[in-house]
C-alpha atoms as a PDB file:
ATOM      1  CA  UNK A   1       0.000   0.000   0.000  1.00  0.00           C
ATOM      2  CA  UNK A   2       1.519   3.169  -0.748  1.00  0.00           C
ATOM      3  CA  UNK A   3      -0.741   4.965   1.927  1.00  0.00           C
ATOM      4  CA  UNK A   4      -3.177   6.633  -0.416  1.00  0.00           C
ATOM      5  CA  UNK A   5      -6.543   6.218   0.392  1.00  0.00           C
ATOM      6  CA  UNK A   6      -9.149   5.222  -1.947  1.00  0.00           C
ATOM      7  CA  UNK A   7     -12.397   7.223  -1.462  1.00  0.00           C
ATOM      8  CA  UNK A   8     -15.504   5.188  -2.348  1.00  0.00           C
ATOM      9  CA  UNK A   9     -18.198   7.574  -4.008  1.00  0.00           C
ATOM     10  CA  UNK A  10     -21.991   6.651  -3.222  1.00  0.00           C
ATOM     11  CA  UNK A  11     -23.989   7.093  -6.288  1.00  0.00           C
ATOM     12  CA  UNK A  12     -27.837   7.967  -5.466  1.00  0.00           C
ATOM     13  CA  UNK A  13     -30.573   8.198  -8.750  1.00  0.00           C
ATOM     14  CA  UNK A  14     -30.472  11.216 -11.060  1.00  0.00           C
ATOM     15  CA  UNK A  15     -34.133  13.076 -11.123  1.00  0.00           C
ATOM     16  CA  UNK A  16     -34.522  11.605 -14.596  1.00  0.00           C
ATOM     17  CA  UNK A  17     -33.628   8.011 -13.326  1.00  0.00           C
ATOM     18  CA  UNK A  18     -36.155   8.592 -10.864  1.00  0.00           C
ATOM     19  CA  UNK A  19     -38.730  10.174 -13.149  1.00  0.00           C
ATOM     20  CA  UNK A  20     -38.490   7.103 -15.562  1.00  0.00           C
ATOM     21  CA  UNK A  21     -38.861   4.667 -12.561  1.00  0.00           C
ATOM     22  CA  UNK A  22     -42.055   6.546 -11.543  1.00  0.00           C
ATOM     23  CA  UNK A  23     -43.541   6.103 -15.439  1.00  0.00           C
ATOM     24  CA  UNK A  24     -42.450   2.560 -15.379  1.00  0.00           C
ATOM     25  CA  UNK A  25     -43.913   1.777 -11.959  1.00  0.00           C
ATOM     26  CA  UNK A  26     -47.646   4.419 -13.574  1.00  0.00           C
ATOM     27  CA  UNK A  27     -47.337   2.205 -16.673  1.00  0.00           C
ATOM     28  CA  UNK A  28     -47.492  -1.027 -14.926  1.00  0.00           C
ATOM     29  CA  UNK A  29     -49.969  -0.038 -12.451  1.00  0.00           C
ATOM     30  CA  UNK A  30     -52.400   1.412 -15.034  1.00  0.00           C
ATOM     31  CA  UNK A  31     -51.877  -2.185 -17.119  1.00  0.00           C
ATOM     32  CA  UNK A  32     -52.361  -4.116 -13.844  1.00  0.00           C
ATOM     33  CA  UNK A  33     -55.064  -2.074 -12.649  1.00  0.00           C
ATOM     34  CA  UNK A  34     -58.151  -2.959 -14.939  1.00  0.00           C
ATOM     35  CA  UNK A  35     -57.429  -6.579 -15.195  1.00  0.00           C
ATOM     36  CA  UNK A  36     -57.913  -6.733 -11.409  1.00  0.00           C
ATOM     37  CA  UNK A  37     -60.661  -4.568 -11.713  1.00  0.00           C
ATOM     38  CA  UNK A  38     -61.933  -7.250 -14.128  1.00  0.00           C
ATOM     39  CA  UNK A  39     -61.263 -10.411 -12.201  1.00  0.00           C
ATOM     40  CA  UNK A  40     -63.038  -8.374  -9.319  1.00  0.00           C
ATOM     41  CA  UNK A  41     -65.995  -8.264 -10.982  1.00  0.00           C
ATOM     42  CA  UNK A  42     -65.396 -11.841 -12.591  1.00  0.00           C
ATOM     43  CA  UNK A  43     -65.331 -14.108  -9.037  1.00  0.00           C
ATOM     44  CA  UNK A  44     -68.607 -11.050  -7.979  1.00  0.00           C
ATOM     45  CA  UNK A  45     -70.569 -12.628 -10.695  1.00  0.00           C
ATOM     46  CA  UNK A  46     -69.289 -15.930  -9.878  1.00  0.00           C
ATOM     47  CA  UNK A  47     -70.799 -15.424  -6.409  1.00  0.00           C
ATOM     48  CA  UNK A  48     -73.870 -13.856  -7.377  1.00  0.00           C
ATOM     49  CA  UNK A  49     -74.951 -17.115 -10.309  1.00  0.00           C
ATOM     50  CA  UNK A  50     -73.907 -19.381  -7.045  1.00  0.00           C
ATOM     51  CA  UNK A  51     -76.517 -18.049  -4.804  1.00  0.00           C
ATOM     52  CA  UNK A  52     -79.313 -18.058  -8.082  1.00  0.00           C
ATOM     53  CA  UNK A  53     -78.504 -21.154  -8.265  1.00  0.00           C
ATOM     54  CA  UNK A  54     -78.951 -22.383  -4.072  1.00  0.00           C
ATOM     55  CA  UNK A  55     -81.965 -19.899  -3.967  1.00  0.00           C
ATOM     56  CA  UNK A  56     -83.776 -21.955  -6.903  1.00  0.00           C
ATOM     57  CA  UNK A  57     -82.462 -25.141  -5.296  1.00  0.00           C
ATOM     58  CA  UNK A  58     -84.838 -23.778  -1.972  1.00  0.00           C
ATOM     59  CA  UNK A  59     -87.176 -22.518  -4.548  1.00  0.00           C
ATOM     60  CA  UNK A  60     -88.015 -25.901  -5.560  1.00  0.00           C
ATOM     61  CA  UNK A  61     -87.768 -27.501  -2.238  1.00  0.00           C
ATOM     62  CA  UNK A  62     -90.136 -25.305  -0.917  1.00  0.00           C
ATOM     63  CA  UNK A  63     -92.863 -26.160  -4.073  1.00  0.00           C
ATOM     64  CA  UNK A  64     -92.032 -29.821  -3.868  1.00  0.00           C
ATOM     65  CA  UNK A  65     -93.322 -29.392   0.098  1.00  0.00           C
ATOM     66  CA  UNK A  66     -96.250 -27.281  -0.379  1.00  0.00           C
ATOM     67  CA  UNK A  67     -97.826 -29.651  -3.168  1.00  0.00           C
ATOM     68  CA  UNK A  68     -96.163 -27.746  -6.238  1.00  0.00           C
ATOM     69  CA  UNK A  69     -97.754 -24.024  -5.136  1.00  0.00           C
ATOM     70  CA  UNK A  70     -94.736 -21.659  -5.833  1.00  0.00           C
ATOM     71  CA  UNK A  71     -92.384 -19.815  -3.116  1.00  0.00           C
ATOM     72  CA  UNK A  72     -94.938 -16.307  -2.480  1.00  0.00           C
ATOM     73  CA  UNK A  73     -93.638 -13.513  -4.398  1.00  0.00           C
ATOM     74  CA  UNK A  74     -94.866 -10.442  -2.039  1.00  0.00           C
ATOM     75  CA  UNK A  75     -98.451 -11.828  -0.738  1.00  0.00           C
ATOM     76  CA  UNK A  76     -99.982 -10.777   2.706  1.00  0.00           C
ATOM     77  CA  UNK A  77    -100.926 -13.091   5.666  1.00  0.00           C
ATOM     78  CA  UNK A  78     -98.788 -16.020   4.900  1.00  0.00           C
ATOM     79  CA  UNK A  79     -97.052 -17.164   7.812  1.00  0.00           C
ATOM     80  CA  UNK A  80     -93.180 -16.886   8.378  1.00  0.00           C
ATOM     81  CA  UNK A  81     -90.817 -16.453  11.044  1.00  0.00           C
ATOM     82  CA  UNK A  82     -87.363 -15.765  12.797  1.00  0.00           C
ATOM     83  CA  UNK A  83     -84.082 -17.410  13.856  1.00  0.00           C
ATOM     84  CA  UNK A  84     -86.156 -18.058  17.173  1.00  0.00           C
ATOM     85  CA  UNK A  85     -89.319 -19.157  15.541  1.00  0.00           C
ATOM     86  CA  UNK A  86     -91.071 -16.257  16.827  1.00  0.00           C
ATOM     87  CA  UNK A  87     -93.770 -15.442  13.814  1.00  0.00           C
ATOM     88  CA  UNK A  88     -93.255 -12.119  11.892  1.00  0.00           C
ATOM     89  CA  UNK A  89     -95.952  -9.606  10.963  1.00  0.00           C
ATOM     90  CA  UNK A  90     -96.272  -7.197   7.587  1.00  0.00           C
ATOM     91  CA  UNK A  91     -94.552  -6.219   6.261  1.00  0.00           C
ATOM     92  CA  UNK A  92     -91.596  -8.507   6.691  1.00  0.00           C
ATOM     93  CA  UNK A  93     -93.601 -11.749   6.209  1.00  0.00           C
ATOM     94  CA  UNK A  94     -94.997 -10.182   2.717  1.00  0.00           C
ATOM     95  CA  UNK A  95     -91.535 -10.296   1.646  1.00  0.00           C
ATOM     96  CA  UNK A  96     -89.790 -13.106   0.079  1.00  0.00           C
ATOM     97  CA  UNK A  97     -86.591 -14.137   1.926  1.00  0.00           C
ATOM     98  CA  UNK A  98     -87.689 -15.054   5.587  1.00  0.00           C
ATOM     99  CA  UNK A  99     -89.912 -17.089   3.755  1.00  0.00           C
ATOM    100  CA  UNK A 100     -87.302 -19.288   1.716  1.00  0.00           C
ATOM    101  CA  UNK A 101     -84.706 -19.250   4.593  1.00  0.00           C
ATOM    102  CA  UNK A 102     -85.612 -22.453   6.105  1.00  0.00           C
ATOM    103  CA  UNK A 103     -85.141 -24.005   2.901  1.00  0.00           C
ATOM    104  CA  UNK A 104     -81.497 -22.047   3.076  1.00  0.00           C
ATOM    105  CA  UNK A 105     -80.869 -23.378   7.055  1.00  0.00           C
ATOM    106  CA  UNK A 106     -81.666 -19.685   7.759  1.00  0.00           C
ATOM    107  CA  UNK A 107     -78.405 -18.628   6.327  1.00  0.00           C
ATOM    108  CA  UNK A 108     -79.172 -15.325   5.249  1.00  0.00           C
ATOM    109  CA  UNK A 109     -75.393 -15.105   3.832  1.00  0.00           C
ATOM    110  CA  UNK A 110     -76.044 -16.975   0.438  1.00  0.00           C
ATOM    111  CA  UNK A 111     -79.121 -13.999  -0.078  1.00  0.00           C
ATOM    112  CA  UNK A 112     -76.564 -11.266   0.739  1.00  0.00           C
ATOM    113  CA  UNK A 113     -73.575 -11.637  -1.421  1.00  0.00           C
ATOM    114  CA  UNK A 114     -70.411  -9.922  -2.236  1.00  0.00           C
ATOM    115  CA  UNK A 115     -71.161  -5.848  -1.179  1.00  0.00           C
ATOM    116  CA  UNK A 116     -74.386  -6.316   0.605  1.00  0.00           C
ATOM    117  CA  UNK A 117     -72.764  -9.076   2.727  1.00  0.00           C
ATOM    118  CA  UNK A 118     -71.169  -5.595   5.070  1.00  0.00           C
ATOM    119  CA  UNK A 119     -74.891  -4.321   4.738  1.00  0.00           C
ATOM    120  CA  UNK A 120     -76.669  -7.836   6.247  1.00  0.00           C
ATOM    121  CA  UNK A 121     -73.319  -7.543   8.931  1.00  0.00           C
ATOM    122  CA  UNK A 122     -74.697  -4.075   9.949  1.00  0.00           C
ATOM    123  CA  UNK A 123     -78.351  -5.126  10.713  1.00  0.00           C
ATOM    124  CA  UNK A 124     -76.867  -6.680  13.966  1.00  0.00           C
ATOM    125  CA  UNK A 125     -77.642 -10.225  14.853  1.00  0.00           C
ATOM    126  CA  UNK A 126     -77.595  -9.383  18.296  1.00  0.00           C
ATOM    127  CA  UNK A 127     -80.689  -7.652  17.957  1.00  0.00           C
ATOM    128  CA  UNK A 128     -83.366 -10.584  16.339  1.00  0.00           C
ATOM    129  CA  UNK A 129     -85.754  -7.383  15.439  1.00  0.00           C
ATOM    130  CA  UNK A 130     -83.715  -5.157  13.805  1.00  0.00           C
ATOM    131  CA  UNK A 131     -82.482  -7.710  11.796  1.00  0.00           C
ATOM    132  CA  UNK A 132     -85.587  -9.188  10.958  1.00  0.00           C
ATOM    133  CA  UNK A 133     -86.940  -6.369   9.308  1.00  0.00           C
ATOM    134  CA  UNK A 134     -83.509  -5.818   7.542  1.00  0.00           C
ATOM    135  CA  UNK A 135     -82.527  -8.700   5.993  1.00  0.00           C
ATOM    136  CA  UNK A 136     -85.874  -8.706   4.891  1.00  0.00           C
ATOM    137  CA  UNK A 137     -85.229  -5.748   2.464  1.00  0.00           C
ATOM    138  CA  UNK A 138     -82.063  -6.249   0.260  1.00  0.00           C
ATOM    139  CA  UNK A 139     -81.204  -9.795  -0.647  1.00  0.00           C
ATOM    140  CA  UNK A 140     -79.117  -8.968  -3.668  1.00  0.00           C
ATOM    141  CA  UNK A 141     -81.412 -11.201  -5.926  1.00  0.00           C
ATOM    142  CA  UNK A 142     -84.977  -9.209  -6.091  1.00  0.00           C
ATOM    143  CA  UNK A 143     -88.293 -11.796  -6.788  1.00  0.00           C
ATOM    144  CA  UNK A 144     -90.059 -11.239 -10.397  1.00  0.00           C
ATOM    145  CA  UNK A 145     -92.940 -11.005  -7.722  1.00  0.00           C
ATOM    146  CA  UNK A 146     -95.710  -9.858 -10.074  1.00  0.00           C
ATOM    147  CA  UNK A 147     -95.302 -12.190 -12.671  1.00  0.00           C
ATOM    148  CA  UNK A 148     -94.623 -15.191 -10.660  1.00  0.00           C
ATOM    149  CA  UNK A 149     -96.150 -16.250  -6.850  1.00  0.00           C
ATOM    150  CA  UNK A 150     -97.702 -12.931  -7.135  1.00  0.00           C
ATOM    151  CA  UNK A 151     -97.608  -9.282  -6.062  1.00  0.00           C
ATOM    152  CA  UNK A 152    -100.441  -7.716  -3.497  1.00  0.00           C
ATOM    153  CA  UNK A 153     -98.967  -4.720  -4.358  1.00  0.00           C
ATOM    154  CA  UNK A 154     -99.446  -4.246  -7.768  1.00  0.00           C
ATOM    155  CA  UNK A 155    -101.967  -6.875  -8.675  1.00  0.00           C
ATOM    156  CA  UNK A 156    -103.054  -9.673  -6.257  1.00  0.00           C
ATOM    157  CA  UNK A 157    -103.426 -13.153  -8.033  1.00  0.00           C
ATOM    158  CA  UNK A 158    -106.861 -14.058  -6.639  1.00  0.00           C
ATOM    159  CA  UNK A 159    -109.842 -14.990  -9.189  1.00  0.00           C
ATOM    160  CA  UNK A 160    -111.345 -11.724  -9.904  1.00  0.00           C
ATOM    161  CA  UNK A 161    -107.910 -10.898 -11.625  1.00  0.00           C
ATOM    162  CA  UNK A 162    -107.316 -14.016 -13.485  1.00  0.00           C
ATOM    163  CA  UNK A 163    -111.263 -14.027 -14.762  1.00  0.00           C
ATOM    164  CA  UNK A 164    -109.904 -10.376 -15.741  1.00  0.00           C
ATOM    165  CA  UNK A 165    -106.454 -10.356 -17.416  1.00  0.00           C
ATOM    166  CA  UNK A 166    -106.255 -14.432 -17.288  1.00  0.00           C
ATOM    167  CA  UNK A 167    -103.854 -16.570 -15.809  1.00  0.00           C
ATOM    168  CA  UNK A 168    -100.778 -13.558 -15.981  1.00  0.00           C
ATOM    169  CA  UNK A 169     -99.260 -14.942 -12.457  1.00  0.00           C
ATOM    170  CA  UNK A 170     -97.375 -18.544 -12.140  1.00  0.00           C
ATOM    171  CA  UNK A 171     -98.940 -19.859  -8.566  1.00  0.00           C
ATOM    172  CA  UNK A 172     -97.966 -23.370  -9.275  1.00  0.00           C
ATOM    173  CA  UNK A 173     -94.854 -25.167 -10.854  1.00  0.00           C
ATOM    174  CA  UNK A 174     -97.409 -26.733 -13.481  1.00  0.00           C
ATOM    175  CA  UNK A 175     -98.374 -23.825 -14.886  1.00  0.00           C
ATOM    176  CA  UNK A 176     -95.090 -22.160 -16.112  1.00  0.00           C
ATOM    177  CA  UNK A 177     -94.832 -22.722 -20.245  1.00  0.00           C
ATOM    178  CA  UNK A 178     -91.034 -21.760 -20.702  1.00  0.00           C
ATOM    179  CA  UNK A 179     -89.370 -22.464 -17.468  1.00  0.00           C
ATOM    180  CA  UNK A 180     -85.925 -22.236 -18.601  1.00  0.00           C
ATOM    181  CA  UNK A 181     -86.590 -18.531 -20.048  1.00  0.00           C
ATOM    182  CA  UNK A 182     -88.824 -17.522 -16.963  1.00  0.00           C
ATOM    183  CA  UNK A 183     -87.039 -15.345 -14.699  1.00  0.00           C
ATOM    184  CA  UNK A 184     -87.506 -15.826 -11.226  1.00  0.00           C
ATOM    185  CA  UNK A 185     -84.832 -13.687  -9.173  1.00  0.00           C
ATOM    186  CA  UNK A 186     -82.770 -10.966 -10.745  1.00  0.00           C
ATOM    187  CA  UNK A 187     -80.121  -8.721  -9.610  1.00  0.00           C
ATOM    188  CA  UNK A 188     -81.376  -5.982  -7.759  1.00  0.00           C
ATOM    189  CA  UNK A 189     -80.687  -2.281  -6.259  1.00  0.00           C
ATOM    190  CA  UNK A 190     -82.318  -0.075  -3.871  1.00  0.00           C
ATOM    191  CA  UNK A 191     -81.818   3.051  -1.450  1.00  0.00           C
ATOM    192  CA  UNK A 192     -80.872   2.453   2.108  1.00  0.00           C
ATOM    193  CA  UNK A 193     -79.862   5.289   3.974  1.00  0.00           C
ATOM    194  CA  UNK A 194     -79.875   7.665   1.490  1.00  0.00           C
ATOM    195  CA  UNK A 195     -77.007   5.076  -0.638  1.00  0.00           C
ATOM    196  CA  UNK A 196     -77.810   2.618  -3.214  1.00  0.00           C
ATOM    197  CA  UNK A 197     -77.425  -0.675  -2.125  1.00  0.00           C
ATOM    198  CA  UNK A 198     -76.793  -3.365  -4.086  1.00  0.00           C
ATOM    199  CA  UNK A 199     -80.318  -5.501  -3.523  1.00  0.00           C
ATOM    200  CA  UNK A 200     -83.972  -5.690  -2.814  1.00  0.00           C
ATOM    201  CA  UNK A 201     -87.088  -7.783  -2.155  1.00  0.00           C
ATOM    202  CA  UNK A 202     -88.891  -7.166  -5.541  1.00  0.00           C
ATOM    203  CA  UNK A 203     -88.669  -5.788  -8.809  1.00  0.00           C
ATOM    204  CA  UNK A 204     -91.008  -4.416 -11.184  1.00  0.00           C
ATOM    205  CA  UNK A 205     -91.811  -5.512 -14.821  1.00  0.00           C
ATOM    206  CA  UNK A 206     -90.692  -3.377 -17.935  1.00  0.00           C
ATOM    207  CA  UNK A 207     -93.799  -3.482 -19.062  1.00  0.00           C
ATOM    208  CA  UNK A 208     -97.165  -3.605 -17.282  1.00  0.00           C
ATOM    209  CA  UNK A 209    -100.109  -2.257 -19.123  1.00  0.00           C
ATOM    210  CA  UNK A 210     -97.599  -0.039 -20.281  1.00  0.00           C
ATOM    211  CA  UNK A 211     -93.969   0.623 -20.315  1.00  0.00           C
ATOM    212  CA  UNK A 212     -92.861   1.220 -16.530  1.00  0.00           C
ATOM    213  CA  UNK A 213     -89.000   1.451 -16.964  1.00  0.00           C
ATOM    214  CA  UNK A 214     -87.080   4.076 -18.055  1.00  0.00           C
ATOM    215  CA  UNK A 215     -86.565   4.328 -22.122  1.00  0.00           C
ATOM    216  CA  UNK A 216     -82.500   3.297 -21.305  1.00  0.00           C
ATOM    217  CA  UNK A 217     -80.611   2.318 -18.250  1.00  0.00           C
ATOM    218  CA  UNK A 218     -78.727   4.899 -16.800  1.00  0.00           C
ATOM    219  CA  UNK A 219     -76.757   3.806 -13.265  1.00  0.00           C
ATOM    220  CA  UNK A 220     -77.087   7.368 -12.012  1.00  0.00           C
ATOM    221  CA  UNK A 221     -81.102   7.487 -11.588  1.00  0.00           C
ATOM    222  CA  UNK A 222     -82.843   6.160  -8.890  1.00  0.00           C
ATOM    223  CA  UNK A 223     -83.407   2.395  -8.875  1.00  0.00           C
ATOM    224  CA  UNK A 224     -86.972   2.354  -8.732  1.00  0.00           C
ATOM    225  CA  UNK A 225     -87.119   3.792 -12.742  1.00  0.00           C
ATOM    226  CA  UNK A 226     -85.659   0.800 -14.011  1.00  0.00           C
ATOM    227  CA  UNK A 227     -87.696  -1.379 -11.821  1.00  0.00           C
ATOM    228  CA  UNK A 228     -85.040  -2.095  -9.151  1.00  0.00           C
ATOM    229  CA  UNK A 229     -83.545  -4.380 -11.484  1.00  0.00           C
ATOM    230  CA  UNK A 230     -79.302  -3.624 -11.549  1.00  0.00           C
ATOM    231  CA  UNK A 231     -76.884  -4.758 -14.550  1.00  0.00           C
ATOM    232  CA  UNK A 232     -74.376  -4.196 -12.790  1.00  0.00           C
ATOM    233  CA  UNK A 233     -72.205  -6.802 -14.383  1.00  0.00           C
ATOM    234  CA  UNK A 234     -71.036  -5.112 -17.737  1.00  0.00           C
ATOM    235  CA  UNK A 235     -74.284  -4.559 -18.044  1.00  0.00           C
ATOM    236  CA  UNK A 236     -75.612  -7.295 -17.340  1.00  0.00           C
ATOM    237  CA  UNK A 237     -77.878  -8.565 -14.321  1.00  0.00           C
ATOM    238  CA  UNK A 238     -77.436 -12.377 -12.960  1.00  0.00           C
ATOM    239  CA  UNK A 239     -80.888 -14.626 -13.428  1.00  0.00           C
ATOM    240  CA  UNK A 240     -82.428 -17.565 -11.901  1.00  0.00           C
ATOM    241  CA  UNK A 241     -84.543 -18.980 -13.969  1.00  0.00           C
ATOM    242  CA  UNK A 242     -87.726 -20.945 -13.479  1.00  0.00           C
ATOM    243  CA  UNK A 243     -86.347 -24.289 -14.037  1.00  0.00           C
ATOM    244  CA  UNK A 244     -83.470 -24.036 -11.572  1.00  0.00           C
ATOM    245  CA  UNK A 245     -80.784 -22.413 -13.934  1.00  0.00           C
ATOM    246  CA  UNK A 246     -79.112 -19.065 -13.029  1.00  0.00           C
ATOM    247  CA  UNK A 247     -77.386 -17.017 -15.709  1.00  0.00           C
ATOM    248  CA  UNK A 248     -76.675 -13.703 -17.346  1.00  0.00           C
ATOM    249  CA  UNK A 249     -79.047 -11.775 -19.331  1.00  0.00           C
ATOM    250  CA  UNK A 250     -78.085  -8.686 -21.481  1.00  0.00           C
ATOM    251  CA  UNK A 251     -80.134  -5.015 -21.392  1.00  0.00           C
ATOM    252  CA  UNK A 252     -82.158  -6.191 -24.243  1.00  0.00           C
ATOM    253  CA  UNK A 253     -82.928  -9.772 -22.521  1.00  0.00           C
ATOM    254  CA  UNK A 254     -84.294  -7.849 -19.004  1.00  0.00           C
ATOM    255  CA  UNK A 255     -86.023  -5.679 -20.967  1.00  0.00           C
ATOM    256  CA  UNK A 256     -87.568  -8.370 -22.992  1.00  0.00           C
ATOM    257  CA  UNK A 257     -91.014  -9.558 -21.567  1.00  0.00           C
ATOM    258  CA  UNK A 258     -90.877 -12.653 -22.869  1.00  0.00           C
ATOM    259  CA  UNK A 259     -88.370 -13.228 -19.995  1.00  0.00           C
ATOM    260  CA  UNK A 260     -90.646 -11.978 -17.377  1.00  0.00           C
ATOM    261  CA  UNK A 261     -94.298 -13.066 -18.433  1.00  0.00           C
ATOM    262  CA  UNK A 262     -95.718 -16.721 -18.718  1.00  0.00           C
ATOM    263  CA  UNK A 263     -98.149 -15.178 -21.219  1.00  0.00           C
ATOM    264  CA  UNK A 264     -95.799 -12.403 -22.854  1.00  0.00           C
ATOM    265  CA  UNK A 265     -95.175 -13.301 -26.489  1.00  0.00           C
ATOM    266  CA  UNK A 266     -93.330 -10.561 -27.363  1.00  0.00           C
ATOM    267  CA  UNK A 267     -90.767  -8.180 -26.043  1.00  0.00           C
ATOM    268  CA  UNK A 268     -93.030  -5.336 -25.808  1.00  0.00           C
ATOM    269  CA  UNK A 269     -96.078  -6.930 -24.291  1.00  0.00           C
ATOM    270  CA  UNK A 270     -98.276  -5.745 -22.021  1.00  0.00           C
ATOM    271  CA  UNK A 271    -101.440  -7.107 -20.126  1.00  0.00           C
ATOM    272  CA  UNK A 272    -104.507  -6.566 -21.135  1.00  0.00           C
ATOM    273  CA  UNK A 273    -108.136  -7.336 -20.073  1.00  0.00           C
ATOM    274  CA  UNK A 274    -109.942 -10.749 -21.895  1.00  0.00           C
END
């Protein structure tokens, strides 16, 4: 050594080294970004045609125990009641999903899937009346309740009505002509707390005696225009179908009465008096 010492110089990034870096690292993120976004949505579908396809599974259980009469779409004074078997008045037991919840072991988690699982969390299980009456209101599959088991709401399915507009409502398995084409449960969206939620009980028909939807969907408006119903995936809404299925059906399919109406035979129709 001839006693010189050798100075080692530490080297940090330039601002343009660390300016590329950054663009590399944006770049890769905004690659990365919608293909999760995508595969989000993917395994949310996923969920959502699983529980179509366990709520038809009860659906058919519950017919097959109750001599082929269908699961109630939203009828008054039929009997249900809670996790403690204590019975439940109106409006709760006029909706659909404390009655099929035996038939699920009471689990109301299959109902409430992916986002509106946090929402059934909230409704406190501590608390058998609170959430009662809540998961009551936004299983994220909504009932076709006017077209099939009937809607007291809109139009109940007793005789003077079917002597009226004919047999419009399926009240027994028997009875349904296309069951593979007949929706039964669709994705649906409501208002809870001033938010839209992703769920309801019921939905309403495009058409009625007229058209009750708005002319296009449009996520921003309130759910009730486009009769709760929510495409939510690509446009697209999940479907169980009549005969047990679940799949996806397009804007034009949910708009499409033919989907909705035992008797529809086109996608515009409407009911009319015999």
């Amino acid at each position: 050594m001839d006693g010189r010492c050798i100075h080692y110089v530490r080297r940090g990034f330039s601002l343009i080294e660390l300016l590329v870096t950054i663009s590399i690292i944006s770049l890769l993120v905004g690659i990365l970004l919608p293909t999760l976004s995508k595969t989000k949505l993917k395994a949310s579908f996923v969920n959502e045609l699983n529980t179509g396809r366990q709520l038809m599974i009860a659906y058919k259980i519950y017919a097959s125990d109750n001599n082929g009469q269908v699961l109630p779409g939203y009828r008054y004074d039929f009997p249900a009641k809670d996790r403690t078997g204590r019975s439940l008045q109106h409006p709760i037991n006029a909706r659909y999903p404390w009655r099929i919840a035996p038939y699920l072991g009471m689990n109301f988690e299959i109902l409430y899937v992916n986002k509106n699982r946090k929402l059934l969390h909230s409704f406190g299980k501590d608390n058998e009346v609170n959430y009662a009456y809540g998961a009551s209101l936004f299983p994220s599959l909504a009932a076709n309740s006017v077209f099939v088991g009937g809607d007291d709401q809109v139009l109940s399915p007793n005789k003077k009505a079917f002597k009226t507009f004919g047999n419009f409502a399926v009240i027994h398995e028997s009875q349904a002509k296309r069951a593979s084409e007949l929706i039964t449960f669709i994705s649906a969206r409501s208002i809870f707390q001033e938010k839209i939620v992703n769920g309801f009980y019921r939905t309403d028909p495009p058409y009625l005696n007229k058209r009750m939807w708005s002319a296009s969907w449009n996520h921003e408006e309130e759910p009730s225009l486009f009769g709760f119903v929510h495409p939510r995936y690509n446009k697209k809404s999940v479907a169980a179908m009549f005969d047990g299925h679940a799949q996806s059906l397009s804007l034009d399919q949910i708009q499409d009465m033919r989907y909705w109406a035992n008797n529809a035979d086109r996608p515009d129709w409407v009911l009319e008096k015999k």
